[in-house]
N, C-alpha and C. Protein backbone atom coordinates (compact mmCIF):
# COMPACT_ATOMS: atom_id res chain seq x y z
N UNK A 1 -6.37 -23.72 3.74
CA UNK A 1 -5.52 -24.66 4.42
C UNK A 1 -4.22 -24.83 3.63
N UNK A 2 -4.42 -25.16 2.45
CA UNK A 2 -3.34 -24.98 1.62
C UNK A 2 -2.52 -23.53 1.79
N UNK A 3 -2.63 -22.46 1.92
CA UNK A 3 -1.63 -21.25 2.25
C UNK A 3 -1.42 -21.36 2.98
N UNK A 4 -2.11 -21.74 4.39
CA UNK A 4 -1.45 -21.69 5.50
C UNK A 4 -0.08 -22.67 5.82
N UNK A 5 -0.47 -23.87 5.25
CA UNK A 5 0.99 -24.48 5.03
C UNK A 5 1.43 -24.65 4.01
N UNK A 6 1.81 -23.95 3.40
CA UNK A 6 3.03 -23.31 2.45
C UNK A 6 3.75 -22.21 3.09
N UNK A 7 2.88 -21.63 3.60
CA UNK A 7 3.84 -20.59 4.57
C UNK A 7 4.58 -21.09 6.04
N UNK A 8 3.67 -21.99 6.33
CA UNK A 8 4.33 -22.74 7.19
C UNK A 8 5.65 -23.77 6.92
N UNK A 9 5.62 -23.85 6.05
CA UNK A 9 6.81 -24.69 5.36
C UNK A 9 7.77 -23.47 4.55
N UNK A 10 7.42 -22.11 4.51
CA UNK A 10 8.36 -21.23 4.24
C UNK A 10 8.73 -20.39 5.01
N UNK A 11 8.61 -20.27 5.93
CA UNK A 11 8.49 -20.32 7.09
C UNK A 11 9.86 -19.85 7.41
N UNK A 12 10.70 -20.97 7.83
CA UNK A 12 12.35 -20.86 8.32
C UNK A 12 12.89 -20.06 7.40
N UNK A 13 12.59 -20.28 6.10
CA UNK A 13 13.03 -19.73 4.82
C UNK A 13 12.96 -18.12 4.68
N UNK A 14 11.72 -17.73 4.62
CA UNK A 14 11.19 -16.17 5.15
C UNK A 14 12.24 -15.29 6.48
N UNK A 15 12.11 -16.14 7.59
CA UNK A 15 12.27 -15.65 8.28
C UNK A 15 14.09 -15.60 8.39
N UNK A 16 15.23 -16.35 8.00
CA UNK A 16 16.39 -15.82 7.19
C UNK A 16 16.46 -14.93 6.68
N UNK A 17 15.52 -14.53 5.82
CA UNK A 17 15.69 -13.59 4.63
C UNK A 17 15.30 -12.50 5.29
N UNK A 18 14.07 -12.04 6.32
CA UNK A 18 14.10 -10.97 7.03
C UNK A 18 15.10 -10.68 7.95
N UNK A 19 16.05 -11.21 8.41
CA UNK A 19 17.65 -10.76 8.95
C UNK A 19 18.44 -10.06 7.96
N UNK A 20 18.41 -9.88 6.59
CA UNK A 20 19.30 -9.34 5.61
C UNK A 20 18.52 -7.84 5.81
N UNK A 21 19.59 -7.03 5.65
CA UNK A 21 19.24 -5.29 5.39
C UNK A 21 17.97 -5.27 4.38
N UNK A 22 18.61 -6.09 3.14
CA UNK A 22 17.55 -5.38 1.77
C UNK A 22 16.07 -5.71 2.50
N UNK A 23 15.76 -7.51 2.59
CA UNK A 23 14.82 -7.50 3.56
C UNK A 23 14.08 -6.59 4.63
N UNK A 24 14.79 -6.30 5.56
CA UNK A 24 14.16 -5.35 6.20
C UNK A 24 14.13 -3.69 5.95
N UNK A 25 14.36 -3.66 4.62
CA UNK A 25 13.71 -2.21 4.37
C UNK A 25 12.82 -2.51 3.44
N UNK A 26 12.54 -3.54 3.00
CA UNK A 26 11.17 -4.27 2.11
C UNK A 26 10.12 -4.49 3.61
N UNK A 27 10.46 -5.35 4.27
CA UNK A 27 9.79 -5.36 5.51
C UNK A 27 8.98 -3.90 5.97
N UNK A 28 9.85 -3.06 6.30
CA UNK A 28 9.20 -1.87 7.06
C UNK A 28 8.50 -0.60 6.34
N UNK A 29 8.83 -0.75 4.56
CA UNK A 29 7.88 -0.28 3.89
C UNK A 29 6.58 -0.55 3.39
N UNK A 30 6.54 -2.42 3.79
CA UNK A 30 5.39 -2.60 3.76
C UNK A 30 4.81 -2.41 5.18
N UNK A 31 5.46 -3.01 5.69
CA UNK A 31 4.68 -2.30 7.58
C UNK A 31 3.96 -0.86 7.78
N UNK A 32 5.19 -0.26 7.22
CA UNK A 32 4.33 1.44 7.08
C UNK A 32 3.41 1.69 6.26
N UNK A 33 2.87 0.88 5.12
CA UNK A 33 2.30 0.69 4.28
C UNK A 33 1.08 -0.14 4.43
N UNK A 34 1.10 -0.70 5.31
CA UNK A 34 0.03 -1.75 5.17
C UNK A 34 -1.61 -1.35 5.48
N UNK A 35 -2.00 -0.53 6.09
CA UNK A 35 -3.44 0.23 5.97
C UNK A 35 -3.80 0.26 4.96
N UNK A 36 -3.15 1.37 4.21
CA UNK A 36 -2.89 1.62 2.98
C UNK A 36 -3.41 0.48 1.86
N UNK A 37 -2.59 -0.18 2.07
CA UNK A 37 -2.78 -1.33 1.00
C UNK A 37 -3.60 -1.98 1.00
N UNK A 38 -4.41 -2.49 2.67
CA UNK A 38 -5.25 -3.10 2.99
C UNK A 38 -6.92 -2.58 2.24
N UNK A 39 -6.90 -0.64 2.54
CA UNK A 39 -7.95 -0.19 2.08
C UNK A 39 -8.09 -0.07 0.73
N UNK A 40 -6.69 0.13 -0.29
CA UNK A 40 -6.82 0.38 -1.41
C UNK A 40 -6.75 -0.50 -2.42
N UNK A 41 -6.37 -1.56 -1.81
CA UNK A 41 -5.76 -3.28 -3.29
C UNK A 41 -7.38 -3.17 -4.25
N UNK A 42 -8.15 -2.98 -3.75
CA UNK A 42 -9.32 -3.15 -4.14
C UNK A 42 -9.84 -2.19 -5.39
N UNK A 43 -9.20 -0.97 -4.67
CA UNK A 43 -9.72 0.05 -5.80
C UNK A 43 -8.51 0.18 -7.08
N UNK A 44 -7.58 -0.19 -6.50
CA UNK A 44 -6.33 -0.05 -7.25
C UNK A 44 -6.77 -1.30 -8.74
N UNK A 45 -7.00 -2.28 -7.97
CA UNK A 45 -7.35 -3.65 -8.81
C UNK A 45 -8.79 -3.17 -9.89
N UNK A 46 -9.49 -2.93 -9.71
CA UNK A 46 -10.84 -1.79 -10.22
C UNK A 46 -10.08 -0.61 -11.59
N UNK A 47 -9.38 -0.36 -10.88
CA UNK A 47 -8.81 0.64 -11.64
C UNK A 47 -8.09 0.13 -13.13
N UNK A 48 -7.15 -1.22 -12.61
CA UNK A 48 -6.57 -1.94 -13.65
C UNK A 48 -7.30 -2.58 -14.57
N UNK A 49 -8.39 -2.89 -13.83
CA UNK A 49 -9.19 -3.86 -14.46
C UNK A 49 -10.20 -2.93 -15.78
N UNK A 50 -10.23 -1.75 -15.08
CA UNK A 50 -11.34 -1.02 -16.24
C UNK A 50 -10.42 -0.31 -17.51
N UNK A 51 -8.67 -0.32 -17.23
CA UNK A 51 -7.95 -0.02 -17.69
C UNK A 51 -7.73 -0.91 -18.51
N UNK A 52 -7.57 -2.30 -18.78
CA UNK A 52 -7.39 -3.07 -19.43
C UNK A 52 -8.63 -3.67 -19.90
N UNK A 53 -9.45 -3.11 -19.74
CA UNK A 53 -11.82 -3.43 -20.55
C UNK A 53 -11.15 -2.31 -21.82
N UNK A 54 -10.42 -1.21 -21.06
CA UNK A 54 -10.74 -0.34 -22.28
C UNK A 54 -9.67 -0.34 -23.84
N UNK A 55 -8.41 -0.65 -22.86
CA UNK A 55 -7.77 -1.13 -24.30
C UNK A 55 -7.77 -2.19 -24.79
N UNK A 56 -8.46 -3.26 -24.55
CA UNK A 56 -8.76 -4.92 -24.45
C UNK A 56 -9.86 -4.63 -25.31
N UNK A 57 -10.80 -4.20 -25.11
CA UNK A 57 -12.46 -4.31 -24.91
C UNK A 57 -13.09 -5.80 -24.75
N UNK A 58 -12.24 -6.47 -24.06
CA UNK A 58 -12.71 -8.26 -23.69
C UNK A 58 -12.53 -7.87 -22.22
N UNK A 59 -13.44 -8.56 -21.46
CA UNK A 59 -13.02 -8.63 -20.06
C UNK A 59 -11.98 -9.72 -19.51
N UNK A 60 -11.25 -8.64 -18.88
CA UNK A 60 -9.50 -9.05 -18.37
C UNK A 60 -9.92 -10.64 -17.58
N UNK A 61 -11.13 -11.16 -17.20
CA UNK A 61 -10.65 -12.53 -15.99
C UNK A 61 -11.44 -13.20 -17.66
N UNK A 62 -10.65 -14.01 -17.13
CA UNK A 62 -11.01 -15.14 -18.11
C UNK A 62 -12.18 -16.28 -18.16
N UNK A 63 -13.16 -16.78 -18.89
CA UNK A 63 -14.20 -17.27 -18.72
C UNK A 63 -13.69 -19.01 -18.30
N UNK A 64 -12.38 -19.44 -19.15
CA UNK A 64 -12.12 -20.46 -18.85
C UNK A 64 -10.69 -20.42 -18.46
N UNK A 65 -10.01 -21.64 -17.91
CA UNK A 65 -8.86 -21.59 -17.13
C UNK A 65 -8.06 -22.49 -18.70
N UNK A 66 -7.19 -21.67 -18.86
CA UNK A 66 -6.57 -22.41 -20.14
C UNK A 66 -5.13 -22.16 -19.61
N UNK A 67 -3.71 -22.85 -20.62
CA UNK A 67 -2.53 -22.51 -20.01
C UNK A 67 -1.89 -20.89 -20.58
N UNK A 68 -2.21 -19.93 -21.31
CA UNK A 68 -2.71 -18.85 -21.46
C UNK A 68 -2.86 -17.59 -20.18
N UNK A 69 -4.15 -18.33 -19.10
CA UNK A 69 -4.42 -17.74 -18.11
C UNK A 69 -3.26 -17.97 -17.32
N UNK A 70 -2.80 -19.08 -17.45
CA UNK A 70 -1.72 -19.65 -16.15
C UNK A 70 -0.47 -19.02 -16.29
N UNK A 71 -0.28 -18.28 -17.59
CA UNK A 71 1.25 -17.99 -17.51
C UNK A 71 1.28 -16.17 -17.60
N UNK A 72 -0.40 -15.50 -17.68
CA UNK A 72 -0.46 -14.24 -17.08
C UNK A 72 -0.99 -14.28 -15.92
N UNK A 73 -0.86 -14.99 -14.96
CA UNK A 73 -1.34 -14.95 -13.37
C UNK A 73 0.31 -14.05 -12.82
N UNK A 74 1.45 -14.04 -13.21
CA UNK A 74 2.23 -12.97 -12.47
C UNK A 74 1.76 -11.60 -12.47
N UNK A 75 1.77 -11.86 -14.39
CA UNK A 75 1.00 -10.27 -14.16
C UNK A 75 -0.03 -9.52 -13.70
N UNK A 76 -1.48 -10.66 -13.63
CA UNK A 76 -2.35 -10.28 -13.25
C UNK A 76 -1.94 -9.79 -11.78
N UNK A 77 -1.28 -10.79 -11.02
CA UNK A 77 -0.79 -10.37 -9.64
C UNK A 77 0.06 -9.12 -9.43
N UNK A 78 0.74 -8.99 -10.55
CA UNK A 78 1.42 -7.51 -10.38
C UNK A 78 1.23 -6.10 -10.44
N UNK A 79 0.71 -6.27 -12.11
CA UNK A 79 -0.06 -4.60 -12.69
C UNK A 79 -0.43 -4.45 -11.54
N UNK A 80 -1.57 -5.16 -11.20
CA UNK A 80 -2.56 -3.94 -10.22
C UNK A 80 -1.71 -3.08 -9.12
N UNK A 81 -0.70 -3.35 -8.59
CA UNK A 81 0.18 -2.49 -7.40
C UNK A 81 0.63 -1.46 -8.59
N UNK A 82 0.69 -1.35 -10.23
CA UNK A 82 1.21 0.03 -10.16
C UNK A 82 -0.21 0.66 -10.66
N UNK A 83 -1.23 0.60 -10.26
CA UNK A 83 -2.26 1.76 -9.92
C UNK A 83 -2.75 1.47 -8.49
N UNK A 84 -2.04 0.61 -6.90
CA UNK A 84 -3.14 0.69 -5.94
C UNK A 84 -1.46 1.41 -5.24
N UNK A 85 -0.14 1.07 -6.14
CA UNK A 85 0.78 2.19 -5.21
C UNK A 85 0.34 3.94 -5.54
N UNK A 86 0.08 4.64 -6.55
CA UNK A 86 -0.44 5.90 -6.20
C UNK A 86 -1.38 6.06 -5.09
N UNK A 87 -2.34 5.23 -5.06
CA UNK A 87 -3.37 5.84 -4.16
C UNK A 87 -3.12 5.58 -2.80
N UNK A 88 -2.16 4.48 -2.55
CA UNK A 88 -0.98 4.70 -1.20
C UNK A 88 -0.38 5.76 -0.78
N UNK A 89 0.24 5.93 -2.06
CA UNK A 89 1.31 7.20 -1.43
C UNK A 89 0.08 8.42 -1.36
N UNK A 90 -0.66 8.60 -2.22
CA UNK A 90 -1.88 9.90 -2.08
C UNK A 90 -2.55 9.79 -0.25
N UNK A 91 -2.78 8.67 0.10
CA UNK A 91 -3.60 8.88 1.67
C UNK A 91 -2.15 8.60 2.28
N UNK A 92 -1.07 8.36 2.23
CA UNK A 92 0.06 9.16 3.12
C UNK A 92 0.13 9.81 3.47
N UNK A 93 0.38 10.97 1.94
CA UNK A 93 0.55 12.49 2.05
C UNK A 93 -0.74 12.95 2.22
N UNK A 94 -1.96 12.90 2.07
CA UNK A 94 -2.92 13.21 3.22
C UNK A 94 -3.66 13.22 4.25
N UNK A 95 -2.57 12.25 5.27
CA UNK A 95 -3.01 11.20 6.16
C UNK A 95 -1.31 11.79 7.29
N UNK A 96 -0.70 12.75 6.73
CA UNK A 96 0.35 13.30 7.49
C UNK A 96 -0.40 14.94 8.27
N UNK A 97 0.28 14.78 9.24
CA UNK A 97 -0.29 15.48 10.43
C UNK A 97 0.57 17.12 9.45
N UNK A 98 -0.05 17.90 9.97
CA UNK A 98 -0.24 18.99 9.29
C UNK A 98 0.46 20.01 10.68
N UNK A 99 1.70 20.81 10.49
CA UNK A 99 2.23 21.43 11.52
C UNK A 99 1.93 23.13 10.95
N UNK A 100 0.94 23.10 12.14
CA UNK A 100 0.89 24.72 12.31
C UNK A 100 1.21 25.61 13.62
N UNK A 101 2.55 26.13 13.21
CA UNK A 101 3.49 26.49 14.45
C UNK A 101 4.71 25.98 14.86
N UNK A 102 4.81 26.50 16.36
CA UNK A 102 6.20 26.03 16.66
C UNK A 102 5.58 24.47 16.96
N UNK A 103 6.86 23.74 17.10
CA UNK A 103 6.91 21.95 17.54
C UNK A 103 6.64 22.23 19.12
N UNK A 104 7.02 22.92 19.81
CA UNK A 104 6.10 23.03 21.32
C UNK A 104 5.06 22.89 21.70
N UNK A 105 3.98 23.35 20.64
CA UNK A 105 2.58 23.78 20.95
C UNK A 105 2.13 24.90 21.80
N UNK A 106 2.91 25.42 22.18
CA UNK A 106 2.82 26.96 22.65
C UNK A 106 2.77 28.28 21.40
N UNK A 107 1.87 29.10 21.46
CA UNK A 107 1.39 29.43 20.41
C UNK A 107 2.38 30.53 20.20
N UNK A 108 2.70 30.72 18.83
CA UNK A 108 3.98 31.75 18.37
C UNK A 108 3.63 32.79 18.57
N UNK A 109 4.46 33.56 19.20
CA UNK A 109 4.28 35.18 19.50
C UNK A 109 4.46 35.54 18.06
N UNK A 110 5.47 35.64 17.27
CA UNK A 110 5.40 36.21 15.99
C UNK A 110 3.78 36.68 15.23
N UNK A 111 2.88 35.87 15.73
CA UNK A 111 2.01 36.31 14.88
C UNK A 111 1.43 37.12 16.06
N UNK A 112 1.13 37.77 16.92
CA UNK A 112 0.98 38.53 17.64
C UNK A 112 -0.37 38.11 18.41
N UNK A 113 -0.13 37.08 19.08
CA UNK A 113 -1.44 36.43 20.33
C UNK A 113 -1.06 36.60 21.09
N UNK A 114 -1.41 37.47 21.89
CA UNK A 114 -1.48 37.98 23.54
C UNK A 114 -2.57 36.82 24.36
N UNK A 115 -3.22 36.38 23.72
CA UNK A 115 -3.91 34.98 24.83
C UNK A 115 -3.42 34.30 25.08
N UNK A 116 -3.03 33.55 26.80
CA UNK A 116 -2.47 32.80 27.02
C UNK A 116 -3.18 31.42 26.21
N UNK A 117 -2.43 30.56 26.27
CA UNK A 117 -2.56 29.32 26.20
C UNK A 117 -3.21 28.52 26.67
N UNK A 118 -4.78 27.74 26.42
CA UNK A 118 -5.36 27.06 27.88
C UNK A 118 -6.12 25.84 27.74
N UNK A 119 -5.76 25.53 26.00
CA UNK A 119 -6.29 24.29 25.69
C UNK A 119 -5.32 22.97 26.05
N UNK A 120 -5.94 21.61 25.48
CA UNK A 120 -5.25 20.61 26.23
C UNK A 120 -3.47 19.99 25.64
């Protein structure tokens, strides 16, 4: 309840700031992005987390809430996007349609097919 109105009260604020250019190319890279992010925050976060067990060797969440924890909560919120952005851009680029042939779909004579054409 609490996020929901904070955003509701940022609201007018947000939505200004998505009328500016820079905005909306932040906007539409996360738009194009957002599967992506949805399936991977998780593993990405996993990833950071065993990354920082190993040069730490303490586990990264903290047992108690001290002011310590409170003033690495940016980072905690941040690191993890630079290991869950590789595995974004990785199911992009293998999640892009794969062109074999001409852009018609009529099959290239160059390679020498005398069968007509008769799929859908």
């Amino acid at each position: 309840v609490l996020q929901t109105g904070l955003l509701l009260l940022l609201r007018p604020w947000l939505l200004d700031r998505l009328e500016r250019e820079r905005w909306q190319r932040f906007k539409e890279l996360l738009t194009k992005n957002a599967m992506g992010l949805y399936l991977l925050h998780t593993s990405g976060l996993a990833i950071w987390l065993a990354a920082v067990h190993l040069v730490d060797r303490k586990a990264p969440l903290a047992r108690e809430i001290s002011l310590g924890w409170w003033l690495t909560r940016p980072l905690a919120l941040t690191l993890p996007l630079l290991t869950t952005w590789p595995l974004v851009a990785l199911l992009n680029r293998l999640s892009r349609p794969k062109h074999s042939g001409p852009a018609s779909g009529a099959p290239d004579d160059a390679a020498g097919s005398t069968t007509p054409h008769t799929g859908p």
